[in-house]
C-alpha atoms as a PDB file:
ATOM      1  CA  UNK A   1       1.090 -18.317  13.629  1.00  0.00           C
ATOM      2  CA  UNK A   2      -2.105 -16.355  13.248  1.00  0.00           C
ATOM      3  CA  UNK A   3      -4.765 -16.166  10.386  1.00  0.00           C
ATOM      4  CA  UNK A   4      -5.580 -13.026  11.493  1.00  0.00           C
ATOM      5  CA  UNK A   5      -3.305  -9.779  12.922  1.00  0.00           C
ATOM      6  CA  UNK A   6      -4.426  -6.521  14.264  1.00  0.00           C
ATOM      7  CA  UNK A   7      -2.918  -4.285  12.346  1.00  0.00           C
ATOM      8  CA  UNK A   8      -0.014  -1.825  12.925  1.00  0.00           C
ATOM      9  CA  UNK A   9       0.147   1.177  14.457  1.00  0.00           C
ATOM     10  CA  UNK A  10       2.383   2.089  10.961  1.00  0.00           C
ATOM     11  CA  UNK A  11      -0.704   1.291   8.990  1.00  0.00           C
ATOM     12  CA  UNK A  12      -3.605   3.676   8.720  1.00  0.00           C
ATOM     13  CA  UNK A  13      -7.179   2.061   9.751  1.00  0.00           C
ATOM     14  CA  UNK A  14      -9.136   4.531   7.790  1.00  0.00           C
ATOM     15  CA  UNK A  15     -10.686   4.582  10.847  1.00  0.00           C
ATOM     16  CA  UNK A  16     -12.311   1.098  10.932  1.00  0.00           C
ATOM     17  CA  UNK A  17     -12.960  -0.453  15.136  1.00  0.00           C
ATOM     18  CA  UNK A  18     -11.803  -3.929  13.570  1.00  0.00           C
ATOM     19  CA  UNK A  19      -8.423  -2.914  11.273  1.00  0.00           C
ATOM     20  CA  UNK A  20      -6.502  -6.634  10.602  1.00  0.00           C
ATOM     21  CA  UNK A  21      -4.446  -7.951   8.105  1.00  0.00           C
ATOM     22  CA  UNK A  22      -3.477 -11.669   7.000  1.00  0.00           C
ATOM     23  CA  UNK A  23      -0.674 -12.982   5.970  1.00  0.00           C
ATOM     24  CA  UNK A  24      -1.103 -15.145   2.343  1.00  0.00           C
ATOM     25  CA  UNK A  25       2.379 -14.653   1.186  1.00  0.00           C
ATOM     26  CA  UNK A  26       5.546 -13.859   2.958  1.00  0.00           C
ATOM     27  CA  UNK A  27       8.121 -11.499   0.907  1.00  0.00           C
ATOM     28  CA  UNK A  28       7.617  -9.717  -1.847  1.00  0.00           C
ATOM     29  CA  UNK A  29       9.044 -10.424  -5.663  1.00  0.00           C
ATOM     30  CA  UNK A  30       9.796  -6.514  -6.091  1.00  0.00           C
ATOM     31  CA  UNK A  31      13.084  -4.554  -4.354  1.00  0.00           C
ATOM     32  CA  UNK A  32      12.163  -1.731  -2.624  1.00  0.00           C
ATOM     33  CA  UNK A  33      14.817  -0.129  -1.001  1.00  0.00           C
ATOM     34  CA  UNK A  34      12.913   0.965   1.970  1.00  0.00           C
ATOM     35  CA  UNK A  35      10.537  -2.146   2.694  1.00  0.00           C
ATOM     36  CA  UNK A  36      10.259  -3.104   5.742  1.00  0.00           C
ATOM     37  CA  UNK A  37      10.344  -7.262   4.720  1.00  0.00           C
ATOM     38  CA  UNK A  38      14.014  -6.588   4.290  1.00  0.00           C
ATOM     39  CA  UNK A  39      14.377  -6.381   7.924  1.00  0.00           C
ATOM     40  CA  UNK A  40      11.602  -8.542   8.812  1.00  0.00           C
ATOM     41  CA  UNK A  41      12.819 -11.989   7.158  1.00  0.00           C
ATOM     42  CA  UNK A  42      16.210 -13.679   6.699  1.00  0.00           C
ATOM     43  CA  UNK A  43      15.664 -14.831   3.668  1.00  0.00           C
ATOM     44  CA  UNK A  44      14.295 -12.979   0.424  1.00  0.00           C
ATOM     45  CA  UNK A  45      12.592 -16.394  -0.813  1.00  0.00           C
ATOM     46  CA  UNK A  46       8.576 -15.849  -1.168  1.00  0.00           C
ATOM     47  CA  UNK A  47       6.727 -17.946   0.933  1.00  0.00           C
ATOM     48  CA  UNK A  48       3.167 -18.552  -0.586  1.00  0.00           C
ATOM     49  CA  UNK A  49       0.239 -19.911   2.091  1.00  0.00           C
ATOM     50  CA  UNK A  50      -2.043 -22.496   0.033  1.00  0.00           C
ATOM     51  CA  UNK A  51      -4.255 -23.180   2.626  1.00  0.00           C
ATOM     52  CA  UNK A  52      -7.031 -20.482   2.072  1.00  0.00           C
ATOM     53  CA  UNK A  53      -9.701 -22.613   3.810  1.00  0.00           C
ATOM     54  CA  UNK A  54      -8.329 -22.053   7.314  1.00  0.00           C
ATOM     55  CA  UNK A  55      -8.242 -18.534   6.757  1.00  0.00           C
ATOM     56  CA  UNK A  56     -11.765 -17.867   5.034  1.00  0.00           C
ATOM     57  CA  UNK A  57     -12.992 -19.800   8.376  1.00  0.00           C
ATOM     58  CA  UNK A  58     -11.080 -17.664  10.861  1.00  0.00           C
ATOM     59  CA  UNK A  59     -12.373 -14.346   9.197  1.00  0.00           C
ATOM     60  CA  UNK A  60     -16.016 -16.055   8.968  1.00  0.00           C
ATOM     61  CA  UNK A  61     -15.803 -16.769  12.590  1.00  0.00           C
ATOM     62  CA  UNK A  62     -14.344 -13.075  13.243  1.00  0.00           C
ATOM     63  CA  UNK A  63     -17.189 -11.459  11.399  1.00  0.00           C
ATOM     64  CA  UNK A  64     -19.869 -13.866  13.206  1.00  0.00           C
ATOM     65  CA  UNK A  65     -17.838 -12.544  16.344  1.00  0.00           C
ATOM     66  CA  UNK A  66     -18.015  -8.765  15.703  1.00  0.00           C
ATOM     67  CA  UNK A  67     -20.149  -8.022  12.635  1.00  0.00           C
ATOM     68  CA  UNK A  68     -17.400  -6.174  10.694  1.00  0.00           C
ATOM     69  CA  UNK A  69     -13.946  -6.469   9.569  1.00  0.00           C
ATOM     70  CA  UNK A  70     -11.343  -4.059   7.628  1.00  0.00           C
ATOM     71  CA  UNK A  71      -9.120  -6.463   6.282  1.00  0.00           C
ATOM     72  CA  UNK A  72      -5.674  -6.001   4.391  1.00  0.00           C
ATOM     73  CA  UNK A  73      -4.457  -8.424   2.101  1.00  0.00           C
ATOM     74  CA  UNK A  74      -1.472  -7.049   0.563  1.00  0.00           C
ATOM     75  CA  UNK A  75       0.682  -5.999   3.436  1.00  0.00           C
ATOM     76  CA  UNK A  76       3.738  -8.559   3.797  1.00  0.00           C
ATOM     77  CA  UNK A  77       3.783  -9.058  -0.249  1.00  0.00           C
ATOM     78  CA  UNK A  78       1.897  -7.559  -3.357  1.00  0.00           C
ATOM     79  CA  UNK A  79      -0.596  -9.965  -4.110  1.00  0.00           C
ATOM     80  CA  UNK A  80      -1.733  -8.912  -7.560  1.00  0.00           C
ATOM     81  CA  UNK A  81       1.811  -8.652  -8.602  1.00  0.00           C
ATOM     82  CA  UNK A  82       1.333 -12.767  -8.114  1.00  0.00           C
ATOM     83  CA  UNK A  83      -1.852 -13.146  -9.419  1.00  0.00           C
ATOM     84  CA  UNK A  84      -0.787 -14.882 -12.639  1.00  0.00           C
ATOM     85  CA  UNK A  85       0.272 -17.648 -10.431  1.00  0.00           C
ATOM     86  CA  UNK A  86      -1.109 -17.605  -7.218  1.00  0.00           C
ATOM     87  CA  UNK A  87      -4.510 -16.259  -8.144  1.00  0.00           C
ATOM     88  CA  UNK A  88      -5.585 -15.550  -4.350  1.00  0.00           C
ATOM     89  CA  UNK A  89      -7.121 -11.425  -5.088  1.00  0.00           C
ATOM     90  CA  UNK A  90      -9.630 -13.577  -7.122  1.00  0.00           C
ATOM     91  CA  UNK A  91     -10.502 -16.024  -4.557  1.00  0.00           C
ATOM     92  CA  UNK A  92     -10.523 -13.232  -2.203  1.00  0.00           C
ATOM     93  CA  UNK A  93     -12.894 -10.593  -3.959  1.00  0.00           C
ATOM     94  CA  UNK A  94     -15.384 -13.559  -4.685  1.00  0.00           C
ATOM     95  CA  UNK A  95     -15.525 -14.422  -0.930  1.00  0.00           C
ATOM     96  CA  UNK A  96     -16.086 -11.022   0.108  1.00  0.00           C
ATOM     97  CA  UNK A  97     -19.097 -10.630  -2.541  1.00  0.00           C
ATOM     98  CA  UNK A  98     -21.429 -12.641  -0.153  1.00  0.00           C
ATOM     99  CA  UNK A  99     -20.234 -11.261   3.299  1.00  0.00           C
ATOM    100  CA  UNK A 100     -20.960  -7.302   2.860  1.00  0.00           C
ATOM    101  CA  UNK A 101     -19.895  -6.754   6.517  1.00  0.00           C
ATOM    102  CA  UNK A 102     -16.052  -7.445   4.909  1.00  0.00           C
ATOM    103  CA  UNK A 103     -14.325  -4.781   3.898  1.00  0.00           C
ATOM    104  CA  UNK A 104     -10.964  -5.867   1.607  1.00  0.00           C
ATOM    105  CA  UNK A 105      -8.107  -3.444   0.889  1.00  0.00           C
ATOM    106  CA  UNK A 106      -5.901  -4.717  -1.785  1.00  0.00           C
ATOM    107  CA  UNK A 107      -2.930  -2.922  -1.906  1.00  0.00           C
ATOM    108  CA  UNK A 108      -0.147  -3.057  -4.770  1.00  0.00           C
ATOM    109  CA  UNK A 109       2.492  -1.382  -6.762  1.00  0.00           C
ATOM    110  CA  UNK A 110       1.529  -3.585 -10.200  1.00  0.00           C
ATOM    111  CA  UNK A 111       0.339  -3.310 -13.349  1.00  0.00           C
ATOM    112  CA  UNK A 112      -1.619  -6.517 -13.254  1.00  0.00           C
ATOM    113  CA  UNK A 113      -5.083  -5.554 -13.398  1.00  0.00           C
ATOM    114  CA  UNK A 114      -6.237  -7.307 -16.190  1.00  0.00           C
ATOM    115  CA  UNK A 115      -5.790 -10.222 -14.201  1.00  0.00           C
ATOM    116  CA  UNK A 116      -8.741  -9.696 -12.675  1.00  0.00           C
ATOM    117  CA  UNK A 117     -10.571  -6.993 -15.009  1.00  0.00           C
ATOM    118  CA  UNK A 118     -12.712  -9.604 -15.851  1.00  0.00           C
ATOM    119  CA  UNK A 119     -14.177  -9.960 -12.271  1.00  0.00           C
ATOM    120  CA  UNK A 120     -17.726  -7.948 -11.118  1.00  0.00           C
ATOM    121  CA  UNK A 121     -16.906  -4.724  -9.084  1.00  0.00           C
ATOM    122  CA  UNK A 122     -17.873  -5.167  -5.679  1.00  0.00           C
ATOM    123  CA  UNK A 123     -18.481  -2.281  -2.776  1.00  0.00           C
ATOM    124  CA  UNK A 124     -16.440  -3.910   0.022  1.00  0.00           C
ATOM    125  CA  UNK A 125     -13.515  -4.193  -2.424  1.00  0.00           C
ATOM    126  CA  UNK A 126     -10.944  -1.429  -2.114  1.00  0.00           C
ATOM    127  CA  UNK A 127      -7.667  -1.630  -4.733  1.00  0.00           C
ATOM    128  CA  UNK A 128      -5.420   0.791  -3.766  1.00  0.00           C
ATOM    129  CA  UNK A 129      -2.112   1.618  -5.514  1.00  0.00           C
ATOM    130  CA  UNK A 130       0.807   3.059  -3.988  1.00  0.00           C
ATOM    131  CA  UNK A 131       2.385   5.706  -6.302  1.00  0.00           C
ATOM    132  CA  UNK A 132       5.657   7.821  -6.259  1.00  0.00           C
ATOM    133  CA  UNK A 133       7.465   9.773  -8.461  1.00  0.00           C
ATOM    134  CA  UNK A 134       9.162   8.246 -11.516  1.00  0.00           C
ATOM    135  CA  UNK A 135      12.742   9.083 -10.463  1.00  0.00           C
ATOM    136  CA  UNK A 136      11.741   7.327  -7.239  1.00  0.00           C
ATOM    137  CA  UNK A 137      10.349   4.333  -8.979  1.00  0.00           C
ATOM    138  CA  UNK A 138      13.690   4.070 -11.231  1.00  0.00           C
ATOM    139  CA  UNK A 139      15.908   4.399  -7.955  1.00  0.00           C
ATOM    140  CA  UNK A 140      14.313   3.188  -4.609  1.00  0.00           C
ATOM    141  CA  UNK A 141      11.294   0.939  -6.028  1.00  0.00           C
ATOM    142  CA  UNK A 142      13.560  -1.385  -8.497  1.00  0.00           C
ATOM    143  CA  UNK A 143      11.520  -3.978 -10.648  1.00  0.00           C
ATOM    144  CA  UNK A 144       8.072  -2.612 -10.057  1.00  0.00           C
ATOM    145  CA  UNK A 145       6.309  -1.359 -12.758  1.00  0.00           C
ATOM    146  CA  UNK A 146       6.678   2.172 -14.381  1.00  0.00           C
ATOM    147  CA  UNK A 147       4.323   5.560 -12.848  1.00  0.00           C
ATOM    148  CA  UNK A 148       2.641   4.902 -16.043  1.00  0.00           C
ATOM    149  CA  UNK A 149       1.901   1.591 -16.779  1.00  0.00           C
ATOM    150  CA  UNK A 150       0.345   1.922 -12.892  1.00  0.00           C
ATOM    151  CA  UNK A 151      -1.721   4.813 -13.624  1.00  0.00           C
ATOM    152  CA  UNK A 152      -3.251   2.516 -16.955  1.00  0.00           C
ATOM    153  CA  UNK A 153      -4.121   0.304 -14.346  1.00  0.00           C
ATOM    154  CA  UNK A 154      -5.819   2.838 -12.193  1.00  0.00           C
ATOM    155  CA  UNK A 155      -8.041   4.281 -14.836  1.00  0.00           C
ATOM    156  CA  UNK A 156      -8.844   0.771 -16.431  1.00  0.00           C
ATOM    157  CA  UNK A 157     -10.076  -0.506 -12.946  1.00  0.00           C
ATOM    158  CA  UNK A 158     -11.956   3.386 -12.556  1.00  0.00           C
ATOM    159  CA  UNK A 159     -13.819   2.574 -15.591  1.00  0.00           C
ATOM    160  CA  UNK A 160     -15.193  -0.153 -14.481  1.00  0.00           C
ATOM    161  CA  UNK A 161     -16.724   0.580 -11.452  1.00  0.00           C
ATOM    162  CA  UNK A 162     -13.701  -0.222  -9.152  1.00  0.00           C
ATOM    163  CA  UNK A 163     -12.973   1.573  -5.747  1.00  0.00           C
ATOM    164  CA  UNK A 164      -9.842   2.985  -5.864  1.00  0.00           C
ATOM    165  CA  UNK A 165      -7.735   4.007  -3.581  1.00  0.00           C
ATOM    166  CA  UNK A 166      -4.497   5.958  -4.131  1.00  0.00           C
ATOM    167  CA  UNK A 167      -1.709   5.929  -2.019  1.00  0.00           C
ATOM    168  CA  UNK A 168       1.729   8.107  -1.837  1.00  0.00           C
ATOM    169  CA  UNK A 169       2.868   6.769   1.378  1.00  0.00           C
ATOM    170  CA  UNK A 170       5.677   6.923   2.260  1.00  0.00           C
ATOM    171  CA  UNK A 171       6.787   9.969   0.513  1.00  0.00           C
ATOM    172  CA  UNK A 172      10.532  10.408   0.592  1.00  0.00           C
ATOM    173  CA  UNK A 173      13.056  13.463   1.254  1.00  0.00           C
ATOM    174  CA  UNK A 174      14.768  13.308  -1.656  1.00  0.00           C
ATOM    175  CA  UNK A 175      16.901  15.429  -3.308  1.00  0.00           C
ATOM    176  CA  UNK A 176      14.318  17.950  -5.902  1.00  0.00           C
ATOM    177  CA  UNK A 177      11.473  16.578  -3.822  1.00  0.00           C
ATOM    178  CA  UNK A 178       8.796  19.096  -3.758  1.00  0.00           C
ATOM    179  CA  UNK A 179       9.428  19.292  -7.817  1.00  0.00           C
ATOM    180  CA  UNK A 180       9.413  15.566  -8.123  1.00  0.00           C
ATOM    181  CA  UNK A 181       5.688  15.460  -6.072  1.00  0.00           C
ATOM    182  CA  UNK A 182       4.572  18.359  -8.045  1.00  0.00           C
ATOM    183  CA  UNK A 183       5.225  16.523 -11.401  1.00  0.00           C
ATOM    184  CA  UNK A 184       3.604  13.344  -9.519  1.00  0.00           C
ATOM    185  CA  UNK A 185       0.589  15.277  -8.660  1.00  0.00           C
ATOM    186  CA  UNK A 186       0.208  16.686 -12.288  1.00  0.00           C
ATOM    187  CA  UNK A 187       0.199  13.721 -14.093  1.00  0.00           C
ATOM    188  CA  UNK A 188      -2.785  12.334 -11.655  1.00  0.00           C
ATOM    189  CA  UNK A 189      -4.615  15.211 -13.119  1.00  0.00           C
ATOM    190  CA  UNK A 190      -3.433  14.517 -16.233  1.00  0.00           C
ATOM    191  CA  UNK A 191      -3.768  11.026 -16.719  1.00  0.00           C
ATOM    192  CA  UNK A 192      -6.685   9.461 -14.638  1.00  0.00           C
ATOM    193  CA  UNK A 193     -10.284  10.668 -13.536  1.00  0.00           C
ATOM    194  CA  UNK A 194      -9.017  11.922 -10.084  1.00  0.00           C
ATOM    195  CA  UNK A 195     -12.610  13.101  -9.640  1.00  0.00           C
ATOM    196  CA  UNK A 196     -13.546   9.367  -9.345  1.00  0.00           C
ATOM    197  CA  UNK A 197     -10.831   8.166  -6.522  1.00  0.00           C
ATOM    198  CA  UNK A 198     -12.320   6.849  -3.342  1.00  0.00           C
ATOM    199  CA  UNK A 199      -9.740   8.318  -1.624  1.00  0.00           C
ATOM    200  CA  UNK A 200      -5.899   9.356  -1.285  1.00  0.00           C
ATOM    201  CA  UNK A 201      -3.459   8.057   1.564  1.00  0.00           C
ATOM    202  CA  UNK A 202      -0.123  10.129   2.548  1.00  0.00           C
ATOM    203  CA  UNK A 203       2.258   9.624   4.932  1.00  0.00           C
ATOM    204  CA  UNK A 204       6.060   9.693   5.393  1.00  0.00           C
ATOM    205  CA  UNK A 205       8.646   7.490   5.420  1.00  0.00           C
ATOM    206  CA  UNK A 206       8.668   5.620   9.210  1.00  0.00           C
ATOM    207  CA  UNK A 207       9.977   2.200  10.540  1.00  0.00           C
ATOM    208  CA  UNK A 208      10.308  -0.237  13.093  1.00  0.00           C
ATOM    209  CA  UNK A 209      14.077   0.681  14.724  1.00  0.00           C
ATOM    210  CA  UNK A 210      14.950  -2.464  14.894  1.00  0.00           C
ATOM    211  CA  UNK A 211      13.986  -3.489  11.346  1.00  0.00           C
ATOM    212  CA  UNK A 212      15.763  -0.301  10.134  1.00  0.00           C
ATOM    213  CA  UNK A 213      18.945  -1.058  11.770  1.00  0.00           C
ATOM    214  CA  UNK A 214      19.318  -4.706   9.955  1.00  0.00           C
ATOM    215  CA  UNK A 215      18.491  -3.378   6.416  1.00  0.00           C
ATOM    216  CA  UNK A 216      21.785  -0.700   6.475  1.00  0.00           C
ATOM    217  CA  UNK A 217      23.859  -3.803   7.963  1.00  0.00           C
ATOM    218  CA  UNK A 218      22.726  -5.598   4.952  1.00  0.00           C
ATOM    219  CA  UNK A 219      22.371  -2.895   2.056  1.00  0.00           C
ATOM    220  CA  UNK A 220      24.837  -0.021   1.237  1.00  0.00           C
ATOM    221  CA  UNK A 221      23.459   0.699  -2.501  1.00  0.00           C
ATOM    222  CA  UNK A 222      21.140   3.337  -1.443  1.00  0.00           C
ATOM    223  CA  UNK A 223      21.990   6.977   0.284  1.00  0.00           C
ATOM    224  CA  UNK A 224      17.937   7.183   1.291  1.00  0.00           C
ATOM    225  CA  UNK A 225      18.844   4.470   3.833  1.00  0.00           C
ATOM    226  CA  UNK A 226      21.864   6.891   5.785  1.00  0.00           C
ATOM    227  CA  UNK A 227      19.605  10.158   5.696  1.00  0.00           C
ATOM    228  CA  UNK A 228      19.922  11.455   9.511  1.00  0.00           C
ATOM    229  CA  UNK A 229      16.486  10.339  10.347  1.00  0.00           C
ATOM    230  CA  UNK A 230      15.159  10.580  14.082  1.00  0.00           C
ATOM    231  CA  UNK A 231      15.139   7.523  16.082  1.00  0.00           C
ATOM    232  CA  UNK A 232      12.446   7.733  19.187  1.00  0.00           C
ATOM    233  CA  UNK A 233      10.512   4.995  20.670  1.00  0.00           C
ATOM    234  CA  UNK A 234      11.879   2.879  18.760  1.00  0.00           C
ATOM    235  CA  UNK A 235      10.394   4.296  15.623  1.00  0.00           C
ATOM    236  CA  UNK A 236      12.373   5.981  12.295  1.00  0.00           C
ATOM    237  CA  UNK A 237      11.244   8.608  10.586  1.00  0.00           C
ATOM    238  CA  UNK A 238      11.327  12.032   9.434  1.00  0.00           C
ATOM    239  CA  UNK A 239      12.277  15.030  11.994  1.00  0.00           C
ATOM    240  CA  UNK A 240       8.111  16.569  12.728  1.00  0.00           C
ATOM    241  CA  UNK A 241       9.014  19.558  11.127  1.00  0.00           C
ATOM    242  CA  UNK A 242      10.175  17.824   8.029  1.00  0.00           C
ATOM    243  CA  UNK A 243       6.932  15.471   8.438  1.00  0.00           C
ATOM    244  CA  UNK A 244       4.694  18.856   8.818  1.00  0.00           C
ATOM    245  CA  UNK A 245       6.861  20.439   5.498  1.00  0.00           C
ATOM    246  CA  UNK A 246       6.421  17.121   3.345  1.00  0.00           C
ATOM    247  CA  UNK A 247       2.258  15.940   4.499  1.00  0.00           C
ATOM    248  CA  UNK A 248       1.367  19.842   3.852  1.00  0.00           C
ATOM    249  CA  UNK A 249       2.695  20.430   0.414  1.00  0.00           C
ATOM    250  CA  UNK A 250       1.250  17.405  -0.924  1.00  0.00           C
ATOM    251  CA  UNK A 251      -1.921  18.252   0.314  1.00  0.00           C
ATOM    252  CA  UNK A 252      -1.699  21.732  -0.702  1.00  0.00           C
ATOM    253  CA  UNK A 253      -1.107  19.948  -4.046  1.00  0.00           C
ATOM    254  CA  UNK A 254      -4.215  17.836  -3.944  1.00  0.00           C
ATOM    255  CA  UNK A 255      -6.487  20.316  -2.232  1.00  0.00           C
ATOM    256  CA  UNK A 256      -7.557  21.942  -5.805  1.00  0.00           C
ATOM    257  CA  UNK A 257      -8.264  18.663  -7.628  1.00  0.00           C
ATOM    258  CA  UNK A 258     -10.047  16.384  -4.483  1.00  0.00           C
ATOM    259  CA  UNK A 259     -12.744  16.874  -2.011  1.00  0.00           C
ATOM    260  CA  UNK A 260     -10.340  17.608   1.208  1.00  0.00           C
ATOM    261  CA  UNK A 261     -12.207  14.814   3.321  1.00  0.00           C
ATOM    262  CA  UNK A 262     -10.924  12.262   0.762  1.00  0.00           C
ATOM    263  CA  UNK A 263      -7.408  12.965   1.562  1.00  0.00           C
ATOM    264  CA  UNK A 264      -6.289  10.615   4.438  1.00  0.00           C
ATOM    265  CA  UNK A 265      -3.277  11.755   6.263  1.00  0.00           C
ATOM    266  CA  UNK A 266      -1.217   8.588   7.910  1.00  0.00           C
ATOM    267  CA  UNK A 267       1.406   9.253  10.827  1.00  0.00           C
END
């Protein structure tokens, strides 16, 4: 309908007066149990928008409009995950390297960097992984890459001058969780140059009602999806003490390892 959507209230803005989003693809090619697309769209076929003219106009005109723009690509698919064959974070990061006043947020769960290693790091150009704990991965995030094979990623695109953003949102109740976060947080340490992260998202698990309420009509091979969450204002999520327990611990984890102003708590 749109070329251009404010973004949601779900999403964190990092702050940013003009927070949007676009929508390139529709649908996602990896199985998440708790993605919201599965209650969004009827139909698990990936819709793929080839028409990138119309929306490098619109967000010209926006930025002639209001001077700035935080801008998420990745939010209603993974768009590196696609890269191979619908190479739009390329055309993307080379239109933002003339318009400084954009700010891009790619965010994925892939291993597909070298897809675009070989492009020229950029300052408005923000990759940002979502990570969670292998045993989550293996469970809840079926057919996305391993914790590892993610973190590779991470460091190759550190090395090379890349803004990186790390992401553990949403975090997830389950059972062992404060051991499975610990080990989470330990190999960060261990395996990539935290020191050089642009920054770290958390947040909890949380939902549109509605969207919650057609995924359990529809999928019954997860218990994550039948914890007794609250429902209020049309929202799911964690109870607020459990959010409070969950958003404290991991930043009690990261506390020692990152400046505290780079950790960016989402609610």
């Amino acid at each position: 309908e749109q070329f251009l959507y404010e973004g949601s209230h779900f999403s964190p803005n990092f702050d940013s007066p003009h927070f949007y989003y676009n929508t390139l693809a529709l649908n996602c090619i990896y199985d998440c149990a708790y993605c919201y697309l599965q209650g969004m769209f009827s139909s698990a076929n990936l819709v793929l928008f080839v028409n990138w003219e119309d929306y490098f106009n619109a967000t010209d005109a926006f930025l002639n409009l209001y001077q700035s723009l935080y801008l998420a690509l990745s939010y209603d698919t993974d768009l590196l995950a696609t890269e191979s064959f619908f190479p739009a974070t390329k055309a993307w990061i080379e239109f933002a390297e003339t318009r400084p006043n954009l700010l891009l947020e790619i965010r994925t769960k892939s291993n597909n960097f070298p897809s675009i290693s070989h492009l020229t790091p950029i300052p408005n150009v923000i990759l940002a992984w979502t990570l969670s704990p292998e045993n989550i991965i293996t469970k809840i995030e079926k057919k996305t890459p391993s914790l590892s094979s993610r973190l590779q990623s991470i460091q190759s695109a550190l090395d090379l001058g890349w803004k990186v953003r790390i992401c553990i949102d949403p975090m997830l109740r389950e059972p062992n969780w404060k051991e499975e976060y610990r080990t989470l947080i330990s190999r960060l340490e261990s395996q990539i140059s935290i020191n050089k992260v642009y920054d770290i998202s958390i947040g909890t698990f949380r939902m549109n009602s509605d969207f919650f309420g057609k995924i359990q009509e529809i999928r019954n091979d997860t218990a994550l999806l039948y914890y007794p969450f609250e429902r209020k204002n049309g929202i799911v999520n964690y109870s607020k003490s459990e959010n409070d327990e969950m958003l404290d611990y991991l930043t009690l984890l990261l506390k020692p390892l990152v400046e505290i102003d780079k950790i960016k708590v989402s609610f």
